[in-house]
Protein backbone atom coordinates (compact mmCIF):
# COMPACT_ATOMS: atom_id res chain seq x y z
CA UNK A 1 0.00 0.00 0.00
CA UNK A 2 1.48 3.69 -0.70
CA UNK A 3 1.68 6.59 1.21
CA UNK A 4 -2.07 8.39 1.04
CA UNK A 5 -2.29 12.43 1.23
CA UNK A 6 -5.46 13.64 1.71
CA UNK A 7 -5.88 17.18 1.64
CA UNK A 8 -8.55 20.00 1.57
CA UNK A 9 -11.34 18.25 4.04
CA UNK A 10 -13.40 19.09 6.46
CA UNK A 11 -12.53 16.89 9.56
CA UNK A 12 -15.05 15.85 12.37
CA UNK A 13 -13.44 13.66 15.31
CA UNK A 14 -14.93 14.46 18.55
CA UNK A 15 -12.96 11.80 20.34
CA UNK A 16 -9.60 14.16 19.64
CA UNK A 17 -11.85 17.23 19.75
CA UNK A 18 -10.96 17.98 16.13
CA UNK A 19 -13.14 20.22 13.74
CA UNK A 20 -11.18 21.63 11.51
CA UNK A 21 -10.05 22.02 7.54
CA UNK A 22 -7.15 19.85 6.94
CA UNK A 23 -6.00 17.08 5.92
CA UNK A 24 -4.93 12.87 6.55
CA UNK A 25 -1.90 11.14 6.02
CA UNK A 26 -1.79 6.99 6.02
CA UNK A 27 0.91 5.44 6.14
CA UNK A 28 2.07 2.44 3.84
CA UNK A 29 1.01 0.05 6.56
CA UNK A 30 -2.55 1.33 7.24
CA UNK A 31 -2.14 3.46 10.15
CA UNK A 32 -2.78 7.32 10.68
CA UNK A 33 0.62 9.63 10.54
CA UNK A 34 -1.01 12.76 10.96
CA UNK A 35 -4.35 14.59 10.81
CA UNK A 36 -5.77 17.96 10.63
CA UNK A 37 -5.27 21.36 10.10
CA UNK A 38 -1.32 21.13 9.89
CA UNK A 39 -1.57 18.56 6.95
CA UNK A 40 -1.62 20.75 3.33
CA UNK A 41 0.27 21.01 0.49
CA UNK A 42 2.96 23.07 1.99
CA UNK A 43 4.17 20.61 4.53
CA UNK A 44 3.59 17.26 1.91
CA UNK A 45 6.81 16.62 -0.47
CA UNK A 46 5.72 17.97 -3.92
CA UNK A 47 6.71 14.49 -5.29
CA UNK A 48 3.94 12.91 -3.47
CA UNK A 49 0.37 12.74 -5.37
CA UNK A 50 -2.41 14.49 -3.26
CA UNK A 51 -5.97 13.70 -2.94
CA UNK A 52 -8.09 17.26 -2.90
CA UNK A 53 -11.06 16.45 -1.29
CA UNK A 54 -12.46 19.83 -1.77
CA UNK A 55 -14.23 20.30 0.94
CA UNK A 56 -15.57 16.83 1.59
CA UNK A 57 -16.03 15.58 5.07
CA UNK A 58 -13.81 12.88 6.90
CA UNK A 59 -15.36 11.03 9.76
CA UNK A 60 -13.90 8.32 11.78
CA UNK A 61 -15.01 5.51 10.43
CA UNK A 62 -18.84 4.56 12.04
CA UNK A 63 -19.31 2.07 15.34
CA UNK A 64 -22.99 0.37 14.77
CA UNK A 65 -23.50 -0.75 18.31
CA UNK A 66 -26.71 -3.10 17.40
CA UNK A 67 -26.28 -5.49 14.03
CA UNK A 68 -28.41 -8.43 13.20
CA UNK A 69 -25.65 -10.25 10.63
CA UNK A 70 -27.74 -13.10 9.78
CA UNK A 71 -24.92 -15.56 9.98
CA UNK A 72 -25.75 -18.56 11.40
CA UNK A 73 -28.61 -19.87 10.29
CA UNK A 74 -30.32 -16.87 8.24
CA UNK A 75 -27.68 -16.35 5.73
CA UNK A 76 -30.38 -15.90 3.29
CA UNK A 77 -31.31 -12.96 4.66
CA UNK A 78 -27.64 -11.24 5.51
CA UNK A 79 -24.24 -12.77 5.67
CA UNK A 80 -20.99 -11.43 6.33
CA UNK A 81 -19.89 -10.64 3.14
CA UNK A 82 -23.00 -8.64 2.72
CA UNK A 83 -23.56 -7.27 5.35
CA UNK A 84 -19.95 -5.91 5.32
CA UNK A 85 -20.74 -4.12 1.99
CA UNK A 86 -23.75 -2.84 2.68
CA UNK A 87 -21.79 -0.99 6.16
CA UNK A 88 -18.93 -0.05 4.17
CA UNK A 89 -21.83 2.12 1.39
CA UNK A 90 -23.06 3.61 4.53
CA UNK A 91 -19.42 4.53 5.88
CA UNK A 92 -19.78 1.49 9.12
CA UNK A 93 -16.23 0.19 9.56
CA UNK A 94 -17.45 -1.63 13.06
CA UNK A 95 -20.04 -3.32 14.35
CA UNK A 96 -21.52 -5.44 17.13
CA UNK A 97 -23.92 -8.34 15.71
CA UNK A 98 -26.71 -9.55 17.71
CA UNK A 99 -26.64 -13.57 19.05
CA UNK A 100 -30.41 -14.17 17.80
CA UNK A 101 -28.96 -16.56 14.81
CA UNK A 102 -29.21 -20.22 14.61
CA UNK A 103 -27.69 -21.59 16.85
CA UNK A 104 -28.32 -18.71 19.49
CA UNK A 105 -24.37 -17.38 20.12
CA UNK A 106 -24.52 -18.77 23.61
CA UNK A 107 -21.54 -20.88 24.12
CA UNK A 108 -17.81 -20.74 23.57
CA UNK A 109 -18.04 -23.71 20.04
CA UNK A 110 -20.47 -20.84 18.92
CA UNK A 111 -18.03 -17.66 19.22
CA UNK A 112 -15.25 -19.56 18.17
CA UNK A 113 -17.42 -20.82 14.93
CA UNK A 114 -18.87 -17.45 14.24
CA UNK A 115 -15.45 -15.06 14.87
CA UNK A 116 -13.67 -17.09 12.04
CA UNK A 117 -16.37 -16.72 9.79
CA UNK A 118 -16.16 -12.94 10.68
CA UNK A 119 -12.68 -12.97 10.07
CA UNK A 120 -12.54 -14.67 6.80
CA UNK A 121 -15.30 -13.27 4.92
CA UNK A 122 -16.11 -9.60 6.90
CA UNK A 123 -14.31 -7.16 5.10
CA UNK A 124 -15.00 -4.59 8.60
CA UNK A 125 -14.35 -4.82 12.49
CA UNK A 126 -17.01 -7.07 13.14
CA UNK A 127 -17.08 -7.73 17.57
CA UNK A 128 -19.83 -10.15 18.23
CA UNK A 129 -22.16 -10.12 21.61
CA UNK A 130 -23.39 -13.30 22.92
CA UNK A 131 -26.55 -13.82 24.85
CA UNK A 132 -27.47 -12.99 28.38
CA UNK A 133 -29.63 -16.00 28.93
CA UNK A 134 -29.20 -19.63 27.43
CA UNK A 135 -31.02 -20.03 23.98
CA UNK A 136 -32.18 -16.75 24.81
CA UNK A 137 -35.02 -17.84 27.44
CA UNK A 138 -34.53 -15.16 30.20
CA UNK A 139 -34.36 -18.36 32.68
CA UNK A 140 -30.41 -19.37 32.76
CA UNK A 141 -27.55 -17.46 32.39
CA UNK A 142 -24.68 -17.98 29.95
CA UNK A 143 -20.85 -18.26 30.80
CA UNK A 144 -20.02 -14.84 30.74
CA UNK A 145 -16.60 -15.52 31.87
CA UNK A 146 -15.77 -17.80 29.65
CA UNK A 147 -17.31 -16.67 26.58
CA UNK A 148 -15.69 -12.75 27.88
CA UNK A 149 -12.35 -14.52 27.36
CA UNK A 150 -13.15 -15.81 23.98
CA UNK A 151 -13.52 -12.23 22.51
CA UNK A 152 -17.43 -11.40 23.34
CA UNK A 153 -17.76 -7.71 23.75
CA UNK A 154 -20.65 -7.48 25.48
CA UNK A 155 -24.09 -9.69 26.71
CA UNK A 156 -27.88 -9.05 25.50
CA UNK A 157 -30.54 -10.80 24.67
CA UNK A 158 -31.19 -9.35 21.36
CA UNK A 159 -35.07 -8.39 20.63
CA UNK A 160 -36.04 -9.79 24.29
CA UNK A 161 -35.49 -8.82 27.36
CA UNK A 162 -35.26 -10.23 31.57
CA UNK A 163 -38.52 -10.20 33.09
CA UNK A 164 -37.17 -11.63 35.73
CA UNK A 165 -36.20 -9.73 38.70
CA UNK A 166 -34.17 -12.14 40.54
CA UNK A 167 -32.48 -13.26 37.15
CA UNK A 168 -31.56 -9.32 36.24
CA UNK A 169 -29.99 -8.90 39.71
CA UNK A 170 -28.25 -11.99 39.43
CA UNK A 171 -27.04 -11.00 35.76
CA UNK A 172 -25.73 -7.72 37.04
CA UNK A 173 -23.79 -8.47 39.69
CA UNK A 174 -21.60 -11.37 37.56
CA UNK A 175 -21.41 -8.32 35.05
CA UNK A 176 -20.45 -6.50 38.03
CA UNK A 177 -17.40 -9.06 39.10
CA UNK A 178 -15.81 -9.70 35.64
CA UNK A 179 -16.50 -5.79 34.54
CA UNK A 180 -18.83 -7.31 31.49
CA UNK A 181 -21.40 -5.05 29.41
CA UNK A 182 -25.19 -5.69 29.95
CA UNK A 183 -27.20 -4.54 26.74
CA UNK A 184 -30.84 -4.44 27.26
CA UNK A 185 -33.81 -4.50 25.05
CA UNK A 186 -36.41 -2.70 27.32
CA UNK A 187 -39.89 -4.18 27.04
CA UNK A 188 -41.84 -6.01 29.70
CA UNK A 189 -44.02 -8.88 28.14
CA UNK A 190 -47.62 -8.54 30.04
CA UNK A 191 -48.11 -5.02 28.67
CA UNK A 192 -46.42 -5.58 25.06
CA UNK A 193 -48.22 -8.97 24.78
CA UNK A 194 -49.58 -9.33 21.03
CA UNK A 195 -48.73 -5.78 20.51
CA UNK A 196 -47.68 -4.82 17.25
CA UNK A 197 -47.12 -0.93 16.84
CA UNK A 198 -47.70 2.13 18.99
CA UNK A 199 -50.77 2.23 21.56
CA UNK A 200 -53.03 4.62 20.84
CA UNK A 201 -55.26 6.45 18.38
CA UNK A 202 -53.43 5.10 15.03
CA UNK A 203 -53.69 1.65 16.68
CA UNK A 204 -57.20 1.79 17.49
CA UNK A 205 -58.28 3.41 14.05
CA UNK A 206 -55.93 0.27 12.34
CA UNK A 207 -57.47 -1.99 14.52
CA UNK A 208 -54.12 -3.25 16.07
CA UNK A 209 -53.23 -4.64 19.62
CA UNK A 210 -51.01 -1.70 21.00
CA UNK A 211 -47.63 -1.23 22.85
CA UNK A 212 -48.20 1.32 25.55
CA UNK A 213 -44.80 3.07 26.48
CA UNK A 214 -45.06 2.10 29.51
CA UNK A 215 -44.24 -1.29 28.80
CA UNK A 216 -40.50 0.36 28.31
CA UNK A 217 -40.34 2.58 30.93
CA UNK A 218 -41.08 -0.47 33.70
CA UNK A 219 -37.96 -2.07 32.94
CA UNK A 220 -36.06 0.88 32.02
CA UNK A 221 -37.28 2.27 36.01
CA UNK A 222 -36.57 -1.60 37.54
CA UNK A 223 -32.93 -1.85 35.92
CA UNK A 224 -31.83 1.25 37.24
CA UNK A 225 -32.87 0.82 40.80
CA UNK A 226 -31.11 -2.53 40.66
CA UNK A 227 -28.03 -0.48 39.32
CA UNK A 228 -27.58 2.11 42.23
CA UNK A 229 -26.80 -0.91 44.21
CA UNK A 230 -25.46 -3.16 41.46
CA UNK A 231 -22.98 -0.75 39.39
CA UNK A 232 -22.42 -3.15 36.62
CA UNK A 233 -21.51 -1.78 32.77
CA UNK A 234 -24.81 -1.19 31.74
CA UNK A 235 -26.28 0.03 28.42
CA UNK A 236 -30.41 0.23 27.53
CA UNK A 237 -30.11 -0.69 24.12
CA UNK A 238 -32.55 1.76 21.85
CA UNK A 239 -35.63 3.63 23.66
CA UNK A 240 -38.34 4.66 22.02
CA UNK A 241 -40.79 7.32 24.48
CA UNK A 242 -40.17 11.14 25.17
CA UNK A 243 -41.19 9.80 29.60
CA UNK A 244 -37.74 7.09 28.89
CA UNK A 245 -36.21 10.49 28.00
CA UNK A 246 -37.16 11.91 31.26
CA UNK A 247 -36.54 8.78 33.27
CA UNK A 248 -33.03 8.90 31.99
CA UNK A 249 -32.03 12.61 31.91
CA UNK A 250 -33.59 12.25 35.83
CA UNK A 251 -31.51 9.20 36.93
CA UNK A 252 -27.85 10.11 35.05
CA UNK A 253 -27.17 11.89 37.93
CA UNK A 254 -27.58 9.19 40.67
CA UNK A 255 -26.06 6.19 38.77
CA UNK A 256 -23.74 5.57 35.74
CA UNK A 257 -25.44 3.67 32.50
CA UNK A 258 -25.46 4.26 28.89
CA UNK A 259 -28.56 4.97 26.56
CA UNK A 260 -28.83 4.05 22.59
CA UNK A 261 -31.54 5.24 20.31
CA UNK A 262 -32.43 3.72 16.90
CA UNK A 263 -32.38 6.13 13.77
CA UNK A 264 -36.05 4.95 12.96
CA UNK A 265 -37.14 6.64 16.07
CA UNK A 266 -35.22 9.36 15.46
CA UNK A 267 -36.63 9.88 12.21
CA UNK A 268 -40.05 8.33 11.94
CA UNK A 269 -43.60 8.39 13.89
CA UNK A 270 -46.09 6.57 13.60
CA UNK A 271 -48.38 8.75 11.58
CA UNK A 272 -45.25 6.91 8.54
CA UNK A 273 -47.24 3.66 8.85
CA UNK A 274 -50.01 5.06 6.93
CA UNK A 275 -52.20 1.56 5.53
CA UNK A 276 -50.62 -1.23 7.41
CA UNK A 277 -46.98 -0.69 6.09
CA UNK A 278 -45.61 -3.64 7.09
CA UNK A 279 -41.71 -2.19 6.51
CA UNK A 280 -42.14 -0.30 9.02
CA UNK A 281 -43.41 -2.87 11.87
CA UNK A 282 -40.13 -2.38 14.19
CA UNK A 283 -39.39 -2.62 17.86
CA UNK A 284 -39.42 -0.60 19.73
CA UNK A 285 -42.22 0.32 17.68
CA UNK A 286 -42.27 3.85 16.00
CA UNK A 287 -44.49 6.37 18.54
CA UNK A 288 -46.02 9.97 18.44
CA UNK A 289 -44.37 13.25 17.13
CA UNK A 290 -44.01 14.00 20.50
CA UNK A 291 -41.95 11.30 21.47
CA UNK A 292 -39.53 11.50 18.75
CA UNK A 293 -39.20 14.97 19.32
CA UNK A 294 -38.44 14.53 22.38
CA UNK A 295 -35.60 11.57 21.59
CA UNK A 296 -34.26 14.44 19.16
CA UNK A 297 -33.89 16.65 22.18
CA UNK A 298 -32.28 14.38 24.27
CA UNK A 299 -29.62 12.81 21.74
CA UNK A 300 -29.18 17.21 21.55
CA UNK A 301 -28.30 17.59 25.06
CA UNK A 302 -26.21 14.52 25.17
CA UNK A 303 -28.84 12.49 27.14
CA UNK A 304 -28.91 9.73 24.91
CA UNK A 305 -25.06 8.51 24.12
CA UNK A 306 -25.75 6.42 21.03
CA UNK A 307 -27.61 6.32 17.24
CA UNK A 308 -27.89 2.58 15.84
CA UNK A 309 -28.89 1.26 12.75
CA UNK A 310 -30.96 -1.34 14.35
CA UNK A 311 -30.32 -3.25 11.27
CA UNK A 312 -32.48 -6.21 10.80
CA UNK A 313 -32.40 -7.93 7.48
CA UNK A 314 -35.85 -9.68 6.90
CA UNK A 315 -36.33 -11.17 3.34
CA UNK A 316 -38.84 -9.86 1.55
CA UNK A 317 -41.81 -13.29 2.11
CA UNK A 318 -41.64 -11.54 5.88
CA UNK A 319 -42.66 -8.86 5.31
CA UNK A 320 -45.34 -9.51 2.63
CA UNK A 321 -47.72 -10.52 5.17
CA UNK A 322 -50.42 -9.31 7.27
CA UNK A 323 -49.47 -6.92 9.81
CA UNK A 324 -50.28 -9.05 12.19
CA UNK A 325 -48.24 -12.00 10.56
CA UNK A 326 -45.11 -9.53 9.20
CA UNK A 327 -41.92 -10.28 11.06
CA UNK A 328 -40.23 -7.05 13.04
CA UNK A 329 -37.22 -5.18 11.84
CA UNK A 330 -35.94 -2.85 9.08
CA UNK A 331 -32.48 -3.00 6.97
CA UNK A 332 -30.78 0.05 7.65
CA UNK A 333 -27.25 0.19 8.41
CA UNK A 334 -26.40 1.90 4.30
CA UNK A 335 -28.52 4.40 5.57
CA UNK A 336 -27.39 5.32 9.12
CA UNK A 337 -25.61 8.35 8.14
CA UNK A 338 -27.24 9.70 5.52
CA UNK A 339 -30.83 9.77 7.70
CA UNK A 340 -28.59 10.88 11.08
CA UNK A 341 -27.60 14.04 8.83
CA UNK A 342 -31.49 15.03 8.47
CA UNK A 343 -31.28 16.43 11.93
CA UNK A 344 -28.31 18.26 11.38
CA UNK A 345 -29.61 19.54 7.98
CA UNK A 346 -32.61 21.03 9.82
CA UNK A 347 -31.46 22.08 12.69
CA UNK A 348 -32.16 20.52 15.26
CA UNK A 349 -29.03 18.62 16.12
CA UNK A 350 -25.14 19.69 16.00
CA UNK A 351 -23.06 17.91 13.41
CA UNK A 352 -20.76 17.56 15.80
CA UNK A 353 -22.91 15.80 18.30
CA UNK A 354 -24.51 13.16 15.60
CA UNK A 355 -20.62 12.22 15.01
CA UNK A 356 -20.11 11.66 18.57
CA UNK A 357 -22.85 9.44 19.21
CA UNK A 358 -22.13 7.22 15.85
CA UNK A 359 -18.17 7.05 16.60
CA UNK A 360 -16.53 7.70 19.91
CA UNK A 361 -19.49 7.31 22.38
CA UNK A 362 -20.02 3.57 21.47
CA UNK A 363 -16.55 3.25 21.12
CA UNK A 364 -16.25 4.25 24.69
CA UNK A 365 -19.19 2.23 25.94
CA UNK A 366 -17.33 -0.75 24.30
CA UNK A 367 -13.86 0.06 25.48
CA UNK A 368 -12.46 -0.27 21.79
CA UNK A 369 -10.10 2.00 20.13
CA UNK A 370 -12.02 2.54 17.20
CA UNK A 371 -14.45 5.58 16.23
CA UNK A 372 -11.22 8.55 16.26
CA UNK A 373 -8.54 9.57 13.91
CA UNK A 374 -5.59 9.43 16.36
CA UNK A 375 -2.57 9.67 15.21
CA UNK A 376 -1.05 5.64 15.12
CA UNK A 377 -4.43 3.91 15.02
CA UNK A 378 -5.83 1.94 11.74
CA UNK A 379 -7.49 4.10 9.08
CA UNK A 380 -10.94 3.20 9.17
CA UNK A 381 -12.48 6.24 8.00
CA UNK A 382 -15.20 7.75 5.55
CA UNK A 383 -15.37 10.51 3.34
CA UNK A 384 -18.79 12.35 2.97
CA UNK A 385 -20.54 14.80 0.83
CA UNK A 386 -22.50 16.36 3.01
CA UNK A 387 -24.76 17.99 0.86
CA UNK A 388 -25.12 15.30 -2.03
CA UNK A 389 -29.35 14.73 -2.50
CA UNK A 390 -30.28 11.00 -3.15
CA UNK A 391 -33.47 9.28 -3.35
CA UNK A 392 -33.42 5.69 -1.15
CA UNK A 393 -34.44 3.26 -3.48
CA UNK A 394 -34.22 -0.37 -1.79
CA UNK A 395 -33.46 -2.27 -5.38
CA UNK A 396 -29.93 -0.01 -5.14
CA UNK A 397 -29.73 -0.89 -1.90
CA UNK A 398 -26.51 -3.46 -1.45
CA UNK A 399 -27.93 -5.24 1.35
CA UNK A 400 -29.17 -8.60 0.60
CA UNK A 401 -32.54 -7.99 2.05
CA UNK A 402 -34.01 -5.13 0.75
CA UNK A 403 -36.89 -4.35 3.93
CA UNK A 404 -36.05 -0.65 4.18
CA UNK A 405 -38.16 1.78 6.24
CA UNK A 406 -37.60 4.86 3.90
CA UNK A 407 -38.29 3.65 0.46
CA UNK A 408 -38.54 6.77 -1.61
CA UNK A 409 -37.17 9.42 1.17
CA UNK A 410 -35.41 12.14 -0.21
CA UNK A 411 -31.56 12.23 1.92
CA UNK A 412 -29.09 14.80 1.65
CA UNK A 413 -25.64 13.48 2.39
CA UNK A 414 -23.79 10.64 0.73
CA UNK A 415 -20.82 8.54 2.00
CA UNK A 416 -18.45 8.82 -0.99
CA UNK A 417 -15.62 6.49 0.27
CA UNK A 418 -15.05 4.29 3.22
CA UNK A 419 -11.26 3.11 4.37
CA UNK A 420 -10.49 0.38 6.61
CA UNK A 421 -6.83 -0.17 7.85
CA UNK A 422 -6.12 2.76 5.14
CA UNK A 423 -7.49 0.14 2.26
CA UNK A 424 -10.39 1.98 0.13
CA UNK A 425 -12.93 -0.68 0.55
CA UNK A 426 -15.97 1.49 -0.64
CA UNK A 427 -16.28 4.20 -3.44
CA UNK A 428 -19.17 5.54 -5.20
């Protein structure tokens, strides 16, 4: 590999506090030499071929904290090859893959399995979580030492979550001991039971069973008393409801936890499901203008840490059904960045702040030196036109399954390039 200049950017790492115009040096081996304003053309050897970005952005290269790969058992709906391109086109150079595959990832032949076919066909950082509970049941917990030692970055139980109280306590205070991650999907069964999208007046005039907020902020409420006693590595997954906004803005003060939010809630209400559209049955399910304005708000003020892609491949015989019938989940992780820079576009969030919480916060959460641009760390990085308009249209979508949320949705903002280890792995 040679020597890469890149000059004439605009650069955005808020894990080095950089945002400035300059420019990016790799070196031959993949790693950063230097970044930012001191890198132009009047401190690169003339002999050396620059790359004028004029004006283009450079982000670290994305961390997608919540990833449903496919691979084992549904690789006809996303494998690792795949799923790899589709996160380079959306600038994702890392991401943590959910253990609801078949077999469940809940035992150390499992990981071992599943990080060599990471290795040899993932083409980005790809860190695996296992489950919390074996075969995801919520009654017995998994090995978390041993399967902590085998590479497993952090625990959840994917789309379900401990209803037991005992079982949670128990959970966090083995998290607590071997200084493990808990990642939990916050929904308590009773009130979610047959539920399908939002409770309230769009469910009742669709004549769907409903899933009261509620349902979200019970668990969200129980976990965190258990925490102020149990301080384990905790992280609530995605919420969903402007009062889990207040909960959490309330309780940061009294205990340390981390809080995701999917770019579908960011982005979407449920007004968007119009006739039964089944692409956009997701969970947590999509709720009132009031409560995604109110999500906006809170990833503003640095409330909420994290944006995922909540990227669940379903093939397209899913999702062709009744609503009723349809299975949950959206592709999304091509379009991560592109929809995150809708609320910078309109102002409503910081540029600066939407960068943070797709690159150095979930970094952080995960304790992995990825998301930044420091100097002597592996190029993964992405190159943006900010501006660039685009139409989402899912048959140019490179995912293998095409169930987008935002067919037809105007985006301004385009990933242009993506690097990983210096190696241009993406272009447009």
């Amino acid at each position: 590999m040679k020597k890469q200049y890149f000059i004439n950017a605009n650069i955005i790492d808020p894990y080095n506090s950089i945002n400035e115009k300059g420019g990016l040096i790799i070196g031959e081996d993949g790693f950063i030499e230097a970044v930012g304003k001191k890198v132009n053309t009047n401190n690169i050897p003339s002999r050396e071929k620059v790359i004028d970005l004029n004006g283009k952005y450079i982000f670290p290269g994305l961390v997608d904290m919540r990833v449903f790969a496919g691979e084992p058992g549904y690789e006809y709906k996303e494998n690792f090859r795949t799923l790899s391109n589709a996160a380079l086109a959306g600038g994702v150079t890392s991401v943590v893959t959910m253990p609801n595959t078949d077999p469940i990832i809940d035992n150390v032949s499992i990981v071992d399995f599943l990080k060599r076919r990471g290795r040899d066909k993932s083409k980005i950082n790809v860190f695996p979580s296992a489950a919390l509970t074996k075969n995801i049941e919520g009654t017995t917990m998994t090995e978390f030492g041993l399967l902590q030692s085998r590479g497993i970055i952090g625990f959840t139980d994917g789309v379900k979550t401990i209803q037991n109280t005992r079982l949670m306590s128990r959970i966090m205070n083995s998290a607590k001991d071997l200084g493990t991650l808990i990642m939990q999907h916050a929904e308590d069964y009773d009130l979610s039971k047959n539920g399908m999208i939002n409770s309230g007046i769009i469910a009742t005039k669709l004549g769907l069973s409903g899933i009261p907020a509620v349902a979200e902020r019970i668990i969200i409420e129980r976990d965190l008393t258990l925490l102020e006693n149990i301080k384990c590595r905790y992280h609530i997954s995605q919420i969903s409801a402007a009062k889990s906004v207040e909960i959490i803005e309330e309780r940061k003060n009294k205990v340390k936890f981390t809080t995701g939010v999917s770019i579908n809630n960011l982005s979407l209400n449920e007004n968007d499901i119009g006739d039964f559209r089944t692409f956009l049955k997701l969970s947590p399910p999509l709720r009132t203008e009031e409560d995604r304005i109110a999500l906006v708000q809170g990833l503003k003020d640095e409330t909420i840490d994290v944006i995922v892609s909540d990227h669940k491949p379903e093939d397209e015989e899913q999702k062709r059904l009744t609503f009723a019938q349809a299975s949950t989940g959206a592709s999304g992780i091509e379009t991560l960045l592109s929809l995150s820079l809708e609320l910078y576009h309109n102002g409503s969030v910081k540029l600066e702040t939407i960068i943070k919480a797709l690159t150095s916060n979930p970094a952080k959460i995960l304790k992995i030196d990825k998301g930044n641009l420091s100097v002597g760390n592996e190029a993964d990085f992405c190159i943006v036109d900010i501006d660039k308009p685009w139409v989402v249209k899912k048959d140019k979508l490179v995912s293998k399954s095409k169930n987008t949320s935002i067919e037809d949705k105007k985006l301004q903002g385009k990933v242009t390039n993506t690097f990983v280890k210096g190696e241009e792995l993406f272009k447009l």
